[in-house]
N, C-alpha and C. Protein backbone atom coordinates (compact mmCIF):
# COMPACT_ATOMS: atom_id res chain seq x y z
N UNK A 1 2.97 5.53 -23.85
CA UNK A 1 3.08 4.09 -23.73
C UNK A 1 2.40 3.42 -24.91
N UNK A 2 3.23 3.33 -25.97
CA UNK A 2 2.89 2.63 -27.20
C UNK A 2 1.80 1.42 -27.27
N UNK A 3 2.07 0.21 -26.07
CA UNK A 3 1.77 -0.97 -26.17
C UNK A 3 0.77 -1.12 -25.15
N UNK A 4 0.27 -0.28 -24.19
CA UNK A 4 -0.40 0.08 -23.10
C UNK A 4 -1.67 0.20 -24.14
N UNK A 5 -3.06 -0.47 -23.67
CA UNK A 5 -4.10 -1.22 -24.01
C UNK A 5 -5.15 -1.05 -23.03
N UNK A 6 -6.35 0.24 -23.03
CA UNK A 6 -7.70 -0.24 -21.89
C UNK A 6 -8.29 -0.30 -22.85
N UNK A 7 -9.22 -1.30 -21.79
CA UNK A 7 -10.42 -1.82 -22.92
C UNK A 7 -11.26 -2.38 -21.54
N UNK A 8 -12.82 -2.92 -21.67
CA UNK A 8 -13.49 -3.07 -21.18
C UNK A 8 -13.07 -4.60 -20.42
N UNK A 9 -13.51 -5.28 -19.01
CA UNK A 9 -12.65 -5.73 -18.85
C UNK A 9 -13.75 -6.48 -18.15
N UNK A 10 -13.72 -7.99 -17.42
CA UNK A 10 -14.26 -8.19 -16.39
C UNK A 10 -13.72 -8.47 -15.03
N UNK A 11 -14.39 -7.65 -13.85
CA UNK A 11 -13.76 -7.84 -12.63
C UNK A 11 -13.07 -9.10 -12.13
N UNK A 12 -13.83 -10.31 -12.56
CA UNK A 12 -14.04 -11.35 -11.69
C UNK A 12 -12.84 -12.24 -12.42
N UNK A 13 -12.06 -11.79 -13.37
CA UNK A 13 -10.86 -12.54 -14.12
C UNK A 13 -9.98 -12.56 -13.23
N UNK A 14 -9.35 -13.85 -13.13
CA UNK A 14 -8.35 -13.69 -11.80
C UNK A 14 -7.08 -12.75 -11.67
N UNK A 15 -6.50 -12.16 -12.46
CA UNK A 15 -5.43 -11.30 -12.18
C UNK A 15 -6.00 -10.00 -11.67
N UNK A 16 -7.39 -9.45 -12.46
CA UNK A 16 -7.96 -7.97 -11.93
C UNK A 16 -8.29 -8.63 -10.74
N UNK A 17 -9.07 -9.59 -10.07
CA UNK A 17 -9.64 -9.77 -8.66
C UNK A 17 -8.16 -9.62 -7.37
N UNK A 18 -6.88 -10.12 -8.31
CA UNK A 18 -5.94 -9.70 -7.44
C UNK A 18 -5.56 -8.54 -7.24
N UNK A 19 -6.00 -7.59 -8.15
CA UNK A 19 -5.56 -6.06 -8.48
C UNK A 19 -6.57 -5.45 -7.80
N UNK A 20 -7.37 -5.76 -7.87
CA UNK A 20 -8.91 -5.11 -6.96
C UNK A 20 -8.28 -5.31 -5.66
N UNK A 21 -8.02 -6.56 -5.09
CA UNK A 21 -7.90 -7.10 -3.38
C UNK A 21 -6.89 -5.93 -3.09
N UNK A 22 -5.35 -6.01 -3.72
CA UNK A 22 -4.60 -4.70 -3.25
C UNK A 22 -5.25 -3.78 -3.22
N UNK A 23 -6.02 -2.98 -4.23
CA UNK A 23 -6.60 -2.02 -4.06
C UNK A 23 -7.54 -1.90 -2.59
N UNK A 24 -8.07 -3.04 -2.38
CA UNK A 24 -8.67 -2.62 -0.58
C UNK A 24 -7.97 -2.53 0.06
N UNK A 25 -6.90 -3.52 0.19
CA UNK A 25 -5.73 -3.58 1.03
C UNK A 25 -5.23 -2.57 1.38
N UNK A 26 -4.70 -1.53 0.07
CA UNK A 26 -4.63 -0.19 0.24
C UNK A 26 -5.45 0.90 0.52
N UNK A 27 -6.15 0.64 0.36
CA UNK A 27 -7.51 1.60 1.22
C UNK A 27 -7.83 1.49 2.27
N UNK A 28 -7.94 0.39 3.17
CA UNK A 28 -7.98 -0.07 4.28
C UNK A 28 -6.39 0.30 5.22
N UNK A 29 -5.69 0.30 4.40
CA UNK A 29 -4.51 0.51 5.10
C UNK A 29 -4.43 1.95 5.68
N UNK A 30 -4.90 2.66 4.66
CA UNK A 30 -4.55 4.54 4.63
C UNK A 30 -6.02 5.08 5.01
N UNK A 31 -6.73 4.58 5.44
CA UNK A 31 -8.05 4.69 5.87
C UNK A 31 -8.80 4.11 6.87
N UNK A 32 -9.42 4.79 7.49
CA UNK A 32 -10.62 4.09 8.39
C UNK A 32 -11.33 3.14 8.03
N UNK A 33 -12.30 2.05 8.77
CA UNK A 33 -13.08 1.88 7.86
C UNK A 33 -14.00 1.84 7.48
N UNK A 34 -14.89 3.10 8.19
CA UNK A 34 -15.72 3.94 7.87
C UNK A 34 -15.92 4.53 6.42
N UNK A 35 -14.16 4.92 6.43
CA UNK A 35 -14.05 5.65 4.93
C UNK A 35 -13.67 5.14 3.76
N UNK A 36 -13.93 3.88 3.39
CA UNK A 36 -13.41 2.82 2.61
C UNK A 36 -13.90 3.22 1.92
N UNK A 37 -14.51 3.27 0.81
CA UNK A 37 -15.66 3.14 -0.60
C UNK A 37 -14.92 2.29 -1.36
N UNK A 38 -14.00 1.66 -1.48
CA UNK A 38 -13.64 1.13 -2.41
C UNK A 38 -14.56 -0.29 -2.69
N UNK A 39 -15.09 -0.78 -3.73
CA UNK A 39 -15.27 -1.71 -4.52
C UNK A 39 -14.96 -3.26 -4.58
N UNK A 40 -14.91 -4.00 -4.22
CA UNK A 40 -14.20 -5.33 -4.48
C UNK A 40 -15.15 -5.89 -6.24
N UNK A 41 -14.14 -6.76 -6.32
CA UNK A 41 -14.32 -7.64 -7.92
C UNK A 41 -16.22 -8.00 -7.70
N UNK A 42 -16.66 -8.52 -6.52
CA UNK A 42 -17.85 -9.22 -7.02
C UNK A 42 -19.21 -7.61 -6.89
N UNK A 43 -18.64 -6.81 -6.22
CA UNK A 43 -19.68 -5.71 -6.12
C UNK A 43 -19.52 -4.77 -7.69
N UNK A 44 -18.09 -4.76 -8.03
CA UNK A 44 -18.64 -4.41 -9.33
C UNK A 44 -18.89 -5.01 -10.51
N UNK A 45 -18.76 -6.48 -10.34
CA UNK A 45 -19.75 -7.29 -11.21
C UNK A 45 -21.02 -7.61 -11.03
N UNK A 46 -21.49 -7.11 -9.45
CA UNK A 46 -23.04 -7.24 -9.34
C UNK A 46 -24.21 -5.49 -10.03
N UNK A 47 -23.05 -4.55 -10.46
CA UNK A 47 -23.47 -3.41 -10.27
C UNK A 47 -23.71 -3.72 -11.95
N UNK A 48 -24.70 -2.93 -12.08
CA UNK A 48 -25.35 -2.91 -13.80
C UNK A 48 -25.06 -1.86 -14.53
N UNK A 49 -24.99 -0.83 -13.35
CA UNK A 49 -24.23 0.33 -13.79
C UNK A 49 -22.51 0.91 -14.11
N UNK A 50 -22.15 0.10 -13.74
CA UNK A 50 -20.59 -0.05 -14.10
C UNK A 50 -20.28 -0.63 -14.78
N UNK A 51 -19.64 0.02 -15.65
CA UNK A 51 -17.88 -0.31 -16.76
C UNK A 51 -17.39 -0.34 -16.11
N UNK A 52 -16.56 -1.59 -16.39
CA UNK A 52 -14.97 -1.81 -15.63
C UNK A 52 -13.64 -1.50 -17.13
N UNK A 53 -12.80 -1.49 -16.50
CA UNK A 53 -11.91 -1.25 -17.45
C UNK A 53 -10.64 -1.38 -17.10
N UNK A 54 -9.60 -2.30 -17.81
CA UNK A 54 -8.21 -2.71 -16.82
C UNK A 54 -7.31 -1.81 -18.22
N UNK A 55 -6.22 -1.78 -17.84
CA UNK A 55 -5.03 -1.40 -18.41
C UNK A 55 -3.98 -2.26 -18.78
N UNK A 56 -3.37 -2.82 -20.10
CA UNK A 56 -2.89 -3.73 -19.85
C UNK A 56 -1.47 -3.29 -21.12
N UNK A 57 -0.45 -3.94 -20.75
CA UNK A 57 0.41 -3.32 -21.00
C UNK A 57 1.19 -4.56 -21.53
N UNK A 58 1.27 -4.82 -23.02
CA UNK A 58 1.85 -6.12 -23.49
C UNK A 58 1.56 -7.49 -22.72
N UNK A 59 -0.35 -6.95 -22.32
CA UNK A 59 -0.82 -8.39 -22.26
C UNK A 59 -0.74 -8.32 -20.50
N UNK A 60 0.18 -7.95 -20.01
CA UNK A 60 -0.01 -7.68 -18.63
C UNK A 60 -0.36 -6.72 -17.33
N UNK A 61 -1.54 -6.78 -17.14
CA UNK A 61 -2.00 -5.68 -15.94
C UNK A 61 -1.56 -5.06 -15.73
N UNK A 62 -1.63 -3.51 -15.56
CA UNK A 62 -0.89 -2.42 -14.85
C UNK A 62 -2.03 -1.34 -14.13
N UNK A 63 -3.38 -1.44 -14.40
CA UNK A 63 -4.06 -0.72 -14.06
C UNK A 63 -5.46 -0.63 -14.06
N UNK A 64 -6.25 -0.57 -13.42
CA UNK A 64 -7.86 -0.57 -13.30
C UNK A 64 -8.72 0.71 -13.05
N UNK A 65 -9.93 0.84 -13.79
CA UNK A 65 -10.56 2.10 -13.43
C UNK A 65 -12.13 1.49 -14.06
N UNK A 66 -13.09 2.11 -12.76
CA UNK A 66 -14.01 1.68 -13.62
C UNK A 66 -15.63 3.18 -13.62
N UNK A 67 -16.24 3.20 -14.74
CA UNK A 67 -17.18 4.65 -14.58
C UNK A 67 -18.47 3.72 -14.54
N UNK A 68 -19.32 4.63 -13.13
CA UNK A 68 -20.54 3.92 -12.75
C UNK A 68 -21.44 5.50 -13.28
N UNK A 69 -22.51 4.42 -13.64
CA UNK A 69 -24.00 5.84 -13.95
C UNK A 69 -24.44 6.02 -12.73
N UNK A 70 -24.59 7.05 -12.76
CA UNK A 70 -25.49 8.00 -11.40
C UNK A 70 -26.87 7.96 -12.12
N UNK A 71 -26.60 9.16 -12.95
CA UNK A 71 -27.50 9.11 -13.59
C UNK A 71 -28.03 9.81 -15.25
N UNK A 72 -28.36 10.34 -15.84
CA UNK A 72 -28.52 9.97 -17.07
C UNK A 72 -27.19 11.63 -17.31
N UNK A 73 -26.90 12.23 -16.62
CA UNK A 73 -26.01 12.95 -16.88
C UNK A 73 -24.91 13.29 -15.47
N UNK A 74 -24.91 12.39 -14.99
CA UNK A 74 -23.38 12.19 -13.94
C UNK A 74 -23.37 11.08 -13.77
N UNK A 75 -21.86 10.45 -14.02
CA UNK A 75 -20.82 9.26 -13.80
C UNK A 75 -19.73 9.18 -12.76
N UNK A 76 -19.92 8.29 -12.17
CA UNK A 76 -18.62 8.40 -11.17
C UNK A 76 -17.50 7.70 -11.71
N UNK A 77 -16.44 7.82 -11.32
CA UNK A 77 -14.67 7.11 -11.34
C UNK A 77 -15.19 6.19 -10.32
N UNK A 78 -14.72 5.01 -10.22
CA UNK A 78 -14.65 4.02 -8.95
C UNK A 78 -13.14 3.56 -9.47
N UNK A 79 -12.64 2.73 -8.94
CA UNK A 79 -11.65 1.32 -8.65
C UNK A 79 -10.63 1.67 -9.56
N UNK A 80 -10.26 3.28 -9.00
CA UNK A 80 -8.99 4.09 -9.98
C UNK A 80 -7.60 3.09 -9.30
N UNK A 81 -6.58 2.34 -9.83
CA UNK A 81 -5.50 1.58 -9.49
C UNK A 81 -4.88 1.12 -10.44
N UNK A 82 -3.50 1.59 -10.20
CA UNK A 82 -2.52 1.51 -11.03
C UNK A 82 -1.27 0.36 -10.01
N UNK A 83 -1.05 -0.77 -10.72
CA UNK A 83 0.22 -1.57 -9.74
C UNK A 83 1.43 -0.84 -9.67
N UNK A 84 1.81 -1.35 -8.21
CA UNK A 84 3.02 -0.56 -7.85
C UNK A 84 4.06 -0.52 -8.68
N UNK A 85 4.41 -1.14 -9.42
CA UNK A 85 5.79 -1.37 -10.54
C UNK A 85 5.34 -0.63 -11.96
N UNK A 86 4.21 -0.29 -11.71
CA UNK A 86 3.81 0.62 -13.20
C UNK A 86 3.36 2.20 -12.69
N UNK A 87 3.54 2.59 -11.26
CA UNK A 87 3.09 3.98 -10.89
C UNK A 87 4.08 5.25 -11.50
N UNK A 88 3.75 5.65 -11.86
CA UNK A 88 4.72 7.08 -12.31
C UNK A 88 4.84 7.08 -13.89
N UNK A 89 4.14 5.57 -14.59
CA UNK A 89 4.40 5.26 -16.07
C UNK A 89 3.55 6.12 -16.79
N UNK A 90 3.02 7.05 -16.19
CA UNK A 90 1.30 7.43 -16.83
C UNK A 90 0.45 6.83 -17.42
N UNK A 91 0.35 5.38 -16.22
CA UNK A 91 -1.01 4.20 -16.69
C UNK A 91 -2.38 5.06 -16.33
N UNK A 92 -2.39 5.36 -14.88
CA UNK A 92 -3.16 6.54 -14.19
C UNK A 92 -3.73 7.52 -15.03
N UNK A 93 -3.19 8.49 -15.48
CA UNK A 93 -3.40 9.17 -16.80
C UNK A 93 -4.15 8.47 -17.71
N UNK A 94 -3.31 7.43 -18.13
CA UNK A 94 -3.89 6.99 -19.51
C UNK A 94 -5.68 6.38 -19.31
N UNK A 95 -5.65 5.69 -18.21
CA UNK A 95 -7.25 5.19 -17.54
C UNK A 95 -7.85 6.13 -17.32
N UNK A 96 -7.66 7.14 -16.42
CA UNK A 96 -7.96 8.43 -16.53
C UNK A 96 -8.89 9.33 -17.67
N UNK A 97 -8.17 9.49 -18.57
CA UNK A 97 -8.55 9.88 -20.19
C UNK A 97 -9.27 8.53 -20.79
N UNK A 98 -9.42 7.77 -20.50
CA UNK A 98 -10.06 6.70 -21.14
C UNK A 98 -11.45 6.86 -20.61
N UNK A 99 -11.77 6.69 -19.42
CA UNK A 99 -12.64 7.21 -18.43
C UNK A 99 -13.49 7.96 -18.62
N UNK A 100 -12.77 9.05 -19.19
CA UNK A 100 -13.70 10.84 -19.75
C UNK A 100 -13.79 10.77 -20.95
N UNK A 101 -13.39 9.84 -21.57
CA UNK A 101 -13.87 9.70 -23.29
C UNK A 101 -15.08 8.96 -23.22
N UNK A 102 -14.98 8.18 -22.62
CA UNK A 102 -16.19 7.02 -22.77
C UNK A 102 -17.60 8.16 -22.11
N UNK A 103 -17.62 8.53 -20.87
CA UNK A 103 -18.10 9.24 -20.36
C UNK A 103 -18.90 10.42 -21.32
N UNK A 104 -17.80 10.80 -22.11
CA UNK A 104 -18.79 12.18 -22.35
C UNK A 104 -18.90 11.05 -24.17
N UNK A 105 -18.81 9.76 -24.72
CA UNK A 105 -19.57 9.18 -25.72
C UNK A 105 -20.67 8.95 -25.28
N UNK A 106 -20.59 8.49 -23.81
CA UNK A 106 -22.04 8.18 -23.03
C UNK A 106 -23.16 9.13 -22.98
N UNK A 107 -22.68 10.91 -23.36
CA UNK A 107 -23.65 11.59 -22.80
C UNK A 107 -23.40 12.34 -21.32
N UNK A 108 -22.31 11.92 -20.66
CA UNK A 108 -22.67 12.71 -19.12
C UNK A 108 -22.01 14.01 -19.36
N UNK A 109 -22.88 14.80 -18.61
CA UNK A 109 -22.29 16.20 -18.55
C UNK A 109 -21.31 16.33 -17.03
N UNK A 110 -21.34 15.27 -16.40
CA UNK A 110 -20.54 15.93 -15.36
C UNK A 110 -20.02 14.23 -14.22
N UNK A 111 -18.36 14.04 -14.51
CA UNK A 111 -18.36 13.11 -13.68
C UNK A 111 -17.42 13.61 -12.38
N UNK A 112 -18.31 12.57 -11.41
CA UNK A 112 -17.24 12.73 -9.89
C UNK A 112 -16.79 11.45 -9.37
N UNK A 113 -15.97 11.69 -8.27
CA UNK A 113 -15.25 10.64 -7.81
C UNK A 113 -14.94 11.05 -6.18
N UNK A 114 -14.71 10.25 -5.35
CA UNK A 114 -14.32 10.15 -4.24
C UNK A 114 -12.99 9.32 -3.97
N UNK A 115 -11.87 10.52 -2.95
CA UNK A 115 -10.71 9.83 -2.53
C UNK A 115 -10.41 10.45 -1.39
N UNK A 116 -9.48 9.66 -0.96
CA UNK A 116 -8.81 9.86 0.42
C UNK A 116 -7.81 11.12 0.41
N UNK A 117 -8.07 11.71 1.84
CA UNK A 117 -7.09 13.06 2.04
C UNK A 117 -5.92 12.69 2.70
N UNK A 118 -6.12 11.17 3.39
CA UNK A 118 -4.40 11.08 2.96
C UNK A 118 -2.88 11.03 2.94
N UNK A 119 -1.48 11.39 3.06
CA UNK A 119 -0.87 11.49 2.31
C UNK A 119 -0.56 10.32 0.88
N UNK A 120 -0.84 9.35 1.48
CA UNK A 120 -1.15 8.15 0.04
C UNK A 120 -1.86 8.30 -0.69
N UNK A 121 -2.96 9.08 -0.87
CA UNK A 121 -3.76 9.43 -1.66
C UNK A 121 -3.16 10.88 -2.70
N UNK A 122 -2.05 11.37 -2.13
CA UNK A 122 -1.65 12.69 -3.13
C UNK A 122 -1.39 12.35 -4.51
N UNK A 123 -0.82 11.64 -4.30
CA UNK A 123 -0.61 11.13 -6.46
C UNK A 123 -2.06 11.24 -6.76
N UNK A 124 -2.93 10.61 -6.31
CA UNK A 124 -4.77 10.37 -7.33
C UNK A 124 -4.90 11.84 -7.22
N UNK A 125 -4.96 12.79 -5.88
CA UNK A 125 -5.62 13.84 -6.14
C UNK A 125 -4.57 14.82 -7.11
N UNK A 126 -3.21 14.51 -7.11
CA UNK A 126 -2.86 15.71 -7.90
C UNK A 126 -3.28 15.24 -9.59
N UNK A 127 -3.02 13.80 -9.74
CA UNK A 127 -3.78 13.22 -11.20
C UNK A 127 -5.29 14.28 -11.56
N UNK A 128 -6.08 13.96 -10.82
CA UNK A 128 -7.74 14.33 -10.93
C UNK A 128 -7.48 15.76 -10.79
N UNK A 129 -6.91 16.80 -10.64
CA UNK A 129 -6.81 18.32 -9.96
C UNK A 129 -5.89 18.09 -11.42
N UNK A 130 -4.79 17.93 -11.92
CA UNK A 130 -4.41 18.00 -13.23
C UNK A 130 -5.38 17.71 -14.68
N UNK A 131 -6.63 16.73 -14.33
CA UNK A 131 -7.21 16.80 -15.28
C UNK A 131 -8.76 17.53 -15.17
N UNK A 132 -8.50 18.36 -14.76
CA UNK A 132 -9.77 19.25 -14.28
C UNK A 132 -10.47 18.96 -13.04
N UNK A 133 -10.34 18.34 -12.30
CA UNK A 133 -11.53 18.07 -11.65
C UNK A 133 -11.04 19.01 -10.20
N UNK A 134 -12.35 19.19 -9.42
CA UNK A 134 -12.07 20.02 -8.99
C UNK A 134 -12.70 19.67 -7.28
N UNK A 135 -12.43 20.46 -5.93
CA UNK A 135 -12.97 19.74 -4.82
C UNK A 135 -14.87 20.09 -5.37
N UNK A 136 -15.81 19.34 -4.59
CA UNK A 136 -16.92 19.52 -4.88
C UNK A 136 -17.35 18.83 -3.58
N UNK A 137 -18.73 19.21 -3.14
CA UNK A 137 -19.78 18.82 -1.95
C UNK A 137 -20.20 16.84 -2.48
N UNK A 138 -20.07 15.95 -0.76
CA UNK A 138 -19.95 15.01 -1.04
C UNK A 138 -21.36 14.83 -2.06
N UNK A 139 -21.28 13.50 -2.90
CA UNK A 139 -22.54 13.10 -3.86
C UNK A 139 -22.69 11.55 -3.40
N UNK A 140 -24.02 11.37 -4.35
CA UNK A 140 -24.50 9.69 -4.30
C UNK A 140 -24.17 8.87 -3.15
N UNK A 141 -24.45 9.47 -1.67
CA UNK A 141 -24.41 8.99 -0.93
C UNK A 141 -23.01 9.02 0.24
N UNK A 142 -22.42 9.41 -0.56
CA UNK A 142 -20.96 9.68 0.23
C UNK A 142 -20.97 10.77 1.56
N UNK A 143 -20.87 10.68 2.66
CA UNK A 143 -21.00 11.52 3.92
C UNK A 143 -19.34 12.53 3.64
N UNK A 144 -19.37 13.30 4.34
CA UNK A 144 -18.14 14.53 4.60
C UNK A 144 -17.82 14.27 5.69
N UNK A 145 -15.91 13.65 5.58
CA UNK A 145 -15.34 13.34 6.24
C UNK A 145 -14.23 13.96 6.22
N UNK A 146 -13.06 14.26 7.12
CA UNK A 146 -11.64 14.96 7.14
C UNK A 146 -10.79 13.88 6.21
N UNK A 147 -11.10 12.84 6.47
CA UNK A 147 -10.58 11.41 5.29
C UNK A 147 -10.83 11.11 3.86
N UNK A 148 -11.69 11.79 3.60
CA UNK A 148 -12.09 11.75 2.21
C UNK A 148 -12.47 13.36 1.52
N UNK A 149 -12.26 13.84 0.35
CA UNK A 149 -12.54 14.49 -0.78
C UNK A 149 -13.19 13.47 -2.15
N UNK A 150 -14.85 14.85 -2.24
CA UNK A 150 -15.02 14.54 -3.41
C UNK A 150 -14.38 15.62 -4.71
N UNK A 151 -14.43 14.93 -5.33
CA UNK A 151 -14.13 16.15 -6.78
C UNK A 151 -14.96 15.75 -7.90
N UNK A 152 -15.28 16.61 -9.05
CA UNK A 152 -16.10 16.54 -10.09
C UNK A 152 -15.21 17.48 -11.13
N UNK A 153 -15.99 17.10 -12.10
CA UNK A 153 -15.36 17.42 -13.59
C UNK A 153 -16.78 17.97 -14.63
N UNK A 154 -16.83 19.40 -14.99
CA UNK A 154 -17.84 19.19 -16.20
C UNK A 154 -16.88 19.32 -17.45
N UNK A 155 -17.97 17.70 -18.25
CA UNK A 155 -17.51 17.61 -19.12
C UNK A 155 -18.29 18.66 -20.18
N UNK A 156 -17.10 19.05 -20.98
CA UNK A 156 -17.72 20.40 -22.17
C UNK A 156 -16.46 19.66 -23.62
N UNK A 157 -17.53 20.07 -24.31
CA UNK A 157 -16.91 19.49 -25.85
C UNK A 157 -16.33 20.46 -26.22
C-alpha cells in the first residue's frame, strides 16, 4: 500500500475517537465484560506510557495500534484496529510492523499483547502467530480466561 501512512497520532482527534468507540463496540460485542481490555481515546491519552499510532491511507483512517511500556524491556500492543472497509488490505500488517520497529528503536527485548479467543478475534491471532508471536502466560495484570489469549514476541536483531 503505496500511500498508506502510520505515524504517531493523537487519540482524542475526532475521527480516531470514532475508530477507538467501534473498537469497544467490537469488543464488547464478542466478549464479556469482564474480558474487555480494550482502551478508549481518553485512557490512552491519560497513559504516559503509550504511543498511539493511526494508519492513514490518502489522508483517511484505516487503522489504529498503539505500544505501551511495561517496562524498560517489555512493550505491549494495545488498540490493534483496522476499519471494516480496509480489513484484508494489509493495514493490520502494516501497524503491526510499525509497532515492532519502533519497539525494538525503543530498546524492548520482548513485546506482548492480549486478545480474544473468539471466533472474531481469528484474523488478529492468525496476524500476531504470522508475525512471531507466540501463546504466552497472562502479563501486566491480565487474569487467564477461556476468552482471552496472551501472546509475546522476542524481539532479536
Amino acid at each position: 500500500m503505496p500511500d498508506l501512512v502510520v505515524a504517531e497520532d493523537d487519540p482524542g482527534a475526532p475521527d480516531v475517537r470514532a475508530l477507538l468507540a467501534r473498537h469497544l463496540e467490537f469488543a464488547h460485542l464478542h466478549s464479556p465484560p469482564e474480558d474487555v481490555y480494550a482502551l478508549d481515546s481518553e485512557a490512552l491519552r491519560r497513559d504516559d506510557e503509550v504511543t498511539f499510532f493511526s494508519a492513514r491511507l490518502d489522508g483517511e483512517l484505516v487503522g489504529v495500534g498503539a505500544l505501551r511500556r511495561l517496562d524498560s524491556a517489555h512493550a505491549e500492543i494495545k488498540s490493534m484496529h483496522t476499519t471494516s472497509s480496509a480489513r484484508g488490505r494489509g493495514v493490520g500488517r502494516t501497524v503491526l510492523t510499525h509497532l515492532l520497529q519502533v519497539a525494538r528503536e525503543c530498546g524492548f527485548e520482548r513485546v506482548s499483547l492480549e486478545t480474544g479467543t473468539m471466533a472474531a478475534f481469528a484474523p488478529a491471532r492468525a496476524l500476531y502467530a504470522s508475525a512471531g508471536f507466540v501463546v504466552c502466560s497472562p502479563f501486566a495484570g491480565y487474569r487467564a480466561s477461556v476468552n482471552t489469549v496472551c501472546m509475546t514476541l522476542e524481539l532479536r536483531d
